[in-house]
C-alpha atoms as a PDB file:
ATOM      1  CA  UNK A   1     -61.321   5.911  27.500  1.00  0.00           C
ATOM      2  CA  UNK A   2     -58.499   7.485  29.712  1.00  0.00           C
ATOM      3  CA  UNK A   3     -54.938   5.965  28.734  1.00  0.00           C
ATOM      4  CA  UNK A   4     -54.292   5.337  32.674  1.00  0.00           C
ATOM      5  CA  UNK A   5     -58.189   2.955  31.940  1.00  0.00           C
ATOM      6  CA  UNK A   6     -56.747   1.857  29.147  1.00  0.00           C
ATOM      7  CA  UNK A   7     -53.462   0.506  30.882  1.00  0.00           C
ATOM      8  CA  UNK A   8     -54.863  -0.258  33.881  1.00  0.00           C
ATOM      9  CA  UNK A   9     -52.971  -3.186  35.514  1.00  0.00           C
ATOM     10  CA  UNK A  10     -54.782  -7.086  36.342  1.00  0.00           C
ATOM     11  CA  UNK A  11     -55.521  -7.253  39.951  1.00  0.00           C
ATOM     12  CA  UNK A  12     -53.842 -10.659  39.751  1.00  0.00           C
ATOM     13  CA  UNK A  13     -50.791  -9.981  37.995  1.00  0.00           C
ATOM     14  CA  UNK A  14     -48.532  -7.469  36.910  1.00  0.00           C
ATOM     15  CA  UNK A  15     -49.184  -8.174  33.496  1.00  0.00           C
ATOM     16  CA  UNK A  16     -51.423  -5.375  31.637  1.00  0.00           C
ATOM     17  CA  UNK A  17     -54.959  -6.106  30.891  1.00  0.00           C
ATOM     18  CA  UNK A  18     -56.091  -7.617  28.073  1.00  0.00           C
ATOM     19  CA  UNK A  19     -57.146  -4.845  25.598  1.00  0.00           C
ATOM     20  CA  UNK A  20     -59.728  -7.402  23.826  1.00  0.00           C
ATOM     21  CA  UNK A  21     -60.467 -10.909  25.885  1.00  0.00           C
ATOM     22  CA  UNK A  22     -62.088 -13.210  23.833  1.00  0.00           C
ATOM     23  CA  UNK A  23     -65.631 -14.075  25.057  1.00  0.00           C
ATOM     24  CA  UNK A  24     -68.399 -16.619  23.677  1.00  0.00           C
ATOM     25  CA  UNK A  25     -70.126 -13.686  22.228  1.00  0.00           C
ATOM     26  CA  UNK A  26     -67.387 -12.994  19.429  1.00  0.00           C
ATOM     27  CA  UNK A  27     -67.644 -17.274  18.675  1.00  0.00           C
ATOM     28  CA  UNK A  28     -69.082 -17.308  15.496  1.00  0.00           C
ATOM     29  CA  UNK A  29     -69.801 -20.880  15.941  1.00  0.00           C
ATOM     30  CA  UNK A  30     -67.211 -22.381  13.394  1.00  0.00           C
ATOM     31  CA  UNK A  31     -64.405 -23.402  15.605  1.00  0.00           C
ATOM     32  CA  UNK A  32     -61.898 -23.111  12.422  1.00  0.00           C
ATOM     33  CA  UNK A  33     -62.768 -19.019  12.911  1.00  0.00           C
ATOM     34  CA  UNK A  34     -63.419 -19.137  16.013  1.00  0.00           C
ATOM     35  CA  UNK A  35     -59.759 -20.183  16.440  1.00  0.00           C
ATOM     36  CA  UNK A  36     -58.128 -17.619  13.890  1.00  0.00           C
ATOM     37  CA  UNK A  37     -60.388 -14.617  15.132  1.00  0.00           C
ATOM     38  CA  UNK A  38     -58.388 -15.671  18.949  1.00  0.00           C
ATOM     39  CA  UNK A  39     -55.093 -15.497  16.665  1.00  0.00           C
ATOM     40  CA  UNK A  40     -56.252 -11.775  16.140  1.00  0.00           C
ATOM     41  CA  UNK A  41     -57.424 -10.985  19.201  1.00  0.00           C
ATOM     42  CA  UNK A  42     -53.933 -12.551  20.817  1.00  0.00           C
ATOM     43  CA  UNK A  43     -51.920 -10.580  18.290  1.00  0.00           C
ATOM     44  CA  UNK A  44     -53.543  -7.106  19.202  1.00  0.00           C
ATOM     45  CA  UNK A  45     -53.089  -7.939  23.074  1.00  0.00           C
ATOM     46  CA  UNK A  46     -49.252  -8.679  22.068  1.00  0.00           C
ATOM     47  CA  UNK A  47     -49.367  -5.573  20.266  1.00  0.00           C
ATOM     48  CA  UNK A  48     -50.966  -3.857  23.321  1.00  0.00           C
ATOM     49  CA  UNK A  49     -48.374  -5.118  25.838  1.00  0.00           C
ATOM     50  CA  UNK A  50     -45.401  -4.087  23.152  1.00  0.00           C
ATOM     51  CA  UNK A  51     -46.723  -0.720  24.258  1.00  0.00           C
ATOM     52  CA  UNK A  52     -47.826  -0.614  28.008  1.00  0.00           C
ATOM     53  CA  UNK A  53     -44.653  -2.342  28.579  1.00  0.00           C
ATOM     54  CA  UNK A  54     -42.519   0.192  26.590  1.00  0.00           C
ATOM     55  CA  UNK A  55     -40.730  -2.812  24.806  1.00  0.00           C
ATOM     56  CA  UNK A  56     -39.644  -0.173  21.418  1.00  0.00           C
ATOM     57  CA  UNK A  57     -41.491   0.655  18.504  1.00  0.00           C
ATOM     58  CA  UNK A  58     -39.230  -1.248  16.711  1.00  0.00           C
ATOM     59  CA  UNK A  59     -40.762  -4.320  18.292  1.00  0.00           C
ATOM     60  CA  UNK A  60     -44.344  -3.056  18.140  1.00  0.00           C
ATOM     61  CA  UNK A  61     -43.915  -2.470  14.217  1.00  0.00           C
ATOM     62  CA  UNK A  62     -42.848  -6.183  14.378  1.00  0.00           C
ATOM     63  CA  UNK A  63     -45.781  -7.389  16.099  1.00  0.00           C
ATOM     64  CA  UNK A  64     -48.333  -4.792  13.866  1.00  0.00           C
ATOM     65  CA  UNK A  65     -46.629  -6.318  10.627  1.00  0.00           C
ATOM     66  CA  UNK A  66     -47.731 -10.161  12.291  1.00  0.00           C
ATOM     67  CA  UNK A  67     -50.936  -8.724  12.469  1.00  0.00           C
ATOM     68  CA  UNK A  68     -51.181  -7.854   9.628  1.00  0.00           C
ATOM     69  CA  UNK A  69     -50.012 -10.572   7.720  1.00  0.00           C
ATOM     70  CA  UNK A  70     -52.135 -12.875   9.841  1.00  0.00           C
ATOM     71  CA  UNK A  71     -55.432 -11.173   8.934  1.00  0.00           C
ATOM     72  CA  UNK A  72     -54.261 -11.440   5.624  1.00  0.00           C
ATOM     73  CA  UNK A  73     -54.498 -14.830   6.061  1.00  0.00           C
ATOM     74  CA  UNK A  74     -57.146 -14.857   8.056  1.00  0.00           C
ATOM     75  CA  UNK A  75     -59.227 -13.049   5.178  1.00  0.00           C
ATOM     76  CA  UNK A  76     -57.926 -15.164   2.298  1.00  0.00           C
ATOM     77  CA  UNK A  77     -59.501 -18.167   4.126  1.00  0.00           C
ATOM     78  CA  UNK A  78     -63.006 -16.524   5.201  1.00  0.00           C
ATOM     79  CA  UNK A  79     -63.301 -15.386   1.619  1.00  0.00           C
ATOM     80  CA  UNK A  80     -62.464 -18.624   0.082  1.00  0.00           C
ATOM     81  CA  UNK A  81     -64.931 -20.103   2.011  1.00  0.00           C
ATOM     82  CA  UNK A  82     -67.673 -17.813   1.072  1.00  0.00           C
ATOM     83  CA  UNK A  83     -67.117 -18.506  -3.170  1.00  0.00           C
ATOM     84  CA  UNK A  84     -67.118 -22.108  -2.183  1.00  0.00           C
ATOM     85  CA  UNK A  85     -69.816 -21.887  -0.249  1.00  0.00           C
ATOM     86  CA  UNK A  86     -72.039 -19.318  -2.245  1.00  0.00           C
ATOM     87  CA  UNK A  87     -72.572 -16.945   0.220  1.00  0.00           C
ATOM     88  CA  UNK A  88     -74.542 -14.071  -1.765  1.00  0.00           C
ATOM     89  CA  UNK A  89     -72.695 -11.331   0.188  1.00  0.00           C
ATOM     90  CA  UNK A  90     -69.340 -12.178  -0.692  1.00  0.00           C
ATOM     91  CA  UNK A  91     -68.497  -9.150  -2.458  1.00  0.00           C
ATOM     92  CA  UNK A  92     -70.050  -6.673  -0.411  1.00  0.00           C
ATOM     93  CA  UNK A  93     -67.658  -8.914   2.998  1.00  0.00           C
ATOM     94  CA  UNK A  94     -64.795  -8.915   0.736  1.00  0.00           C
ATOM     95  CA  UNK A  95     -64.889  -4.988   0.130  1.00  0.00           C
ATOM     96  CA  UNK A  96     -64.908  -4.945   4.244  1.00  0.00           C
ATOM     97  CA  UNK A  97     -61.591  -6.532   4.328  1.00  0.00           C
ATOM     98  CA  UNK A  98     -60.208  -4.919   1.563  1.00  0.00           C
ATOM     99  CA  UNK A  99     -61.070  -1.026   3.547  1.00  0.00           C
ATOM    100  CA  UNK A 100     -59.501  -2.623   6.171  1.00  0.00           C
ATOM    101  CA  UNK A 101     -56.008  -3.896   4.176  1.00  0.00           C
ATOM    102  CA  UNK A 102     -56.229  -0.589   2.320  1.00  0.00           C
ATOM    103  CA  UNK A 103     -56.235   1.484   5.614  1.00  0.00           C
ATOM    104  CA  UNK A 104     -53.805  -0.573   7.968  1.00  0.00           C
ATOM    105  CA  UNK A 105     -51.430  -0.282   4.908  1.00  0.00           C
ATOM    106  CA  UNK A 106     -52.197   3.051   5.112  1.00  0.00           C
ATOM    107  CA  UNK A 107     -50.873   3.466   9.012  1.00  0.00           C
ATOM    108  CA  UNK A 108     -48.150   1.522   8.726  1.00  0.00           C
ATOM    109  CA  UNK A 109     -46.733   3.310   6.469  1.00  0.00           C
ATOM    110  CA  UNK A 110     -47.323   6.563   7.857  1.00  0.00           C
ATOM    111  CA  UNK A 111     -46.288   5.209  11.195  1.00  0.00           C
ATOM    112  CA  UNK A 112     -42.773   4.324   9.021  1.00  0.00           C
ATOM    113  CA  UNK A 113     -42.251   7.255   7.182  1.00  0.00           C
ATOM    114  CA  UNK A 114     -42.969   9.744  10.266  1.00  0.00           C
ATOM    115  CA  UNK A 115     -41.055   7.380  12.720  1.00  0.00           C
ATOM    116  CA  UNK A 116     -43.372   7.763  14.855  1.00  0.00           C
ATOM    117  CA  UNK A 117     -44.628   5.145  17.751  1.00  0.00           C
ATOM    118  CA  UNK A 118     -48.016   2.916  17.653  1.00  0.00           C
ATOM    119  CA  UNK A 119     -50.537   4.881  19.801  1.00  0.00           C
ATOM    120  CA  UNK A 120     -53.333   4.038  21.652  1.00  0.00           C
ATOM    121  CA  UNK A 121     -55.573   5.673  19.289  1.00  0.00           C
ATOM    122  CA  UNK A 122     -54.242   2.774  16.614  1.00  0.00           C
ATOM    123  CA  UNK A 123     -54.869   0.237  19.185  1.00  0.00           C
ATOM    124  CA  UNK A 124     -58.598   1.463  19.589  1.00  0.00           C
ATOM    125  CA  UNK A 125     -59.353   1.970  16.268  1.00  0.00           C
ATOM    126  CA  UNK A 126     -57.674  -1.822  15.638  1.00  0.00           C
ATOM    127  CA  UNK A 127     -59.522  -3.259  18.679  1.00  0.00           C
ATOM    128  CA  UNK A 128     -62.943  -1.335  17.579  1.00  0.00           C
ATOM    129  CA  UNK A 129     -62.951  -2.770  14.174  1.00  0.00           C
ATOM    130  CA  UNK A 130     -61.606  -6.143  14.818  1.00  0.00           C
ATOM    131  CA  UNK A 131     -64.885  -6.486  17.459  1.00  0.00           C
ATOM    132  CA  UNK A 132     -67.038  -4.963  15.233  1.00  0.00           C
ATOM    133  CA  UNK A 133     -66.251  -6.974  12.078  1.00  0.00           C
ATOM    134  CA  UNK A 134     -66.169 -10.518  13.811  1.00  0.00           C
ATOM    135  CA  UNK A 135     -69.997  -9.134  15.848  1.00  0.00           C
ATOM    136  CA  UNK A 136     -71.500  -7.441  12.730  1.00  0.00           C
ATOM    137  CA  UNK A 137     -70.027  -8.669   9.139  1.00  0.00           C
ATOM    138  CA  UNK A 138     -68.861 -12.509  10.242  1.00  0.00           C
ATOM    139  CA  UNK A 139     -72.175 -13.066  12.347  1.00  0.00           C
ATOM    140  CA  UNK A 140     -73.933 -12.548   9.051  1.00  0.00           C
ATOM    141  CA  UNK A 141     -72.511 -15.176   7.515  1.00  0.00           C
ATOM    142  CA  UNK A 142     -72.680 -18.105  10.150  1.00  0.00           C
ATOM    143  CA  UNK A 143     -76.334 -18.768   8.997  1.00  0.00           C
ATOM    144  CA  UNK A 144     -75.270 -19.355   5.315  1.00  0.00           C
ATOM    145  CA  UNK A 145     -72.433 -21.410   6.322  1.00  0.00           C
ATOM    146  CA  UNK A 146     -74.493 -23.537   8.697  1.00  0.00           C
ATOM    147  CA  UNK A 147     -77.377 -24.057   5.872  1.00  0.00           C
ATOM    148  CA  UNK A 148     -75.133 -25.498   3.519  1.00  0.00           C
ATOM    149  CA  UNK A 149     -73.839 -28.071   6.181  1.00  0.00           C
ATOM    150  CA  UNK A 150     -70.498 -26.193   7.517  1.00  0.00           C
ATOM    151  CA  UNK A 151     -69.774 -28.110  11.430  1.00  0.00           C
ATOM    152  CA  UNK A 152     -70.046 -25.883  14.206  1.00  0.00           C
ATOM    153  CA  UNK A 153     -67.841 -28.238  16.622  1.00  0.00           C
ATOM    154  CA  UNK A 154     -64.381 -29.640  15.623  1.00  0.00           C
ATOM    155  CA  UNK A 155     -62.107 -31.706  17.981  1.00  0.00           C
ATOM    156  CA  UNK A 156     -58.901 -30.768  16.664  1.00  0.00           C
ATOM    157  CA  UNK A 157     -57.176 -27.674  16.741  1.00  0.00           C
ATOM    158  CA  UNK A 158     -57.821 -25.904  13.134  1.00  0.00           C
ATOM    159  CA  UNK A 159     -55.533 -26.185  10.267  1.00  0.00           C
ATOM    160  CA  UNK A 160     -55.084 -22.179  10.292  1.00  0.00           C
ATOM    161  CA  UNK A 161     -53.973 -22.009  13.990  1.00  0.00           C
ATOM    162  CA  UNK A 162     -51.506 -25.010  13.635  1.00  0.00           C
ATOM    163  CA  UNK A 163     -50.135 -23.497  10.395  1.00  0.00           C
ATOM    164  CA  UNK A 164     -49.550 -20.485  12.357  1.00  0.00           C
ATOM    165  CA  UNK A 165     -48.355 -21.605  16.090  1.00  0.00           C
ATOM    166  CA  UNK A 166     -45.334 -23.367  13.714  1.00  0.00           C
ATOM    167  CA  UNK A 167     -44.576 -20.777  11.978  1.00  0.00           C
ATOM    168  CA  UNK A 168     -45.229 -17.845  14.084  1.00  0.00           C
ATOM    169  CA  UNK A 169     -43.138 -19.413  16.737  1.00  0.00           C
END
């Protein structure tokens, strides 16, 4: 994809489209993921706009380090759930989000010691892996956490996303 495709404006706004809009087809079902996986997805379109817009890396780096430290969290809880739920590929999930840690570490840092900008390569390869990883490795487990009587519909807005909204600001 072209950058001018890839910052192409909204016909109904002059705000940039979304890199990743969240459709039913990346609900895994579980609205407590369901709601942190949109946390993700609205933190890479933040990070995306940072960009397009031209607001500075410095404030890009700030918005990749929420990221970050959101799928942290994000992880922490999926994985906690899988022990206490028994899911018999916890270890082989786990070592998906640990590649991942390792490797965003890996940019950031490279991204800080070369002072260089977030690109839209970063971007893709962020926006290809979150998609892939909620489609591919967190569809897997949905079955498994269904079977062993996990809700698929909650009322309330998750714990996670409440956490975050206060403390994210």
């Amino acid at each position: 994809m072209s950058q001018a495709t890839e910052v192409s404006k909204n016909n109904q706004s002059d705000q940039p489209a979304l890199l990743v809009e969240w459709t039913e087809q990346l609900s895994v079902g579980i609205e407590e993921i369901d709601e942190q996986h949109k946390i993700l997805v609205g933190l890479l379109n933040d990070l995306h706009r940072s960009i397009v817009e031209h607001h500075g890396s410095e404030q890009a780096m700030q918005t990749l380090d929420k990221l970050v430290e959101y799928t942290r969290i994000h992880f922490a809880v999926e994985e906690s759930l899988m022990r206490i739920l028994g899911y018999p590929d916890y270890e082989e999930h786990k070592e998906h989000h640990e590649m991942l840690i390792t490797e965003i570490g890996r940019l950031q840092q490279k991204l800080r010691d070369d002072h260089k900008s977030i690109t839209f390569e970063l971007l893709h390869f962020l926006k290809t892996w979150l998609t892939k990883h909620i489609l591919d490795d967190d569809m897997a487990y949905v079955d498994h956490f269904i079977s062993v009587g996990v809700k698929t519909q909650h009322a309330k807005q998750g714990l996670m996303n409440r956490l975050w909204h206060s403390i994210a600001g």
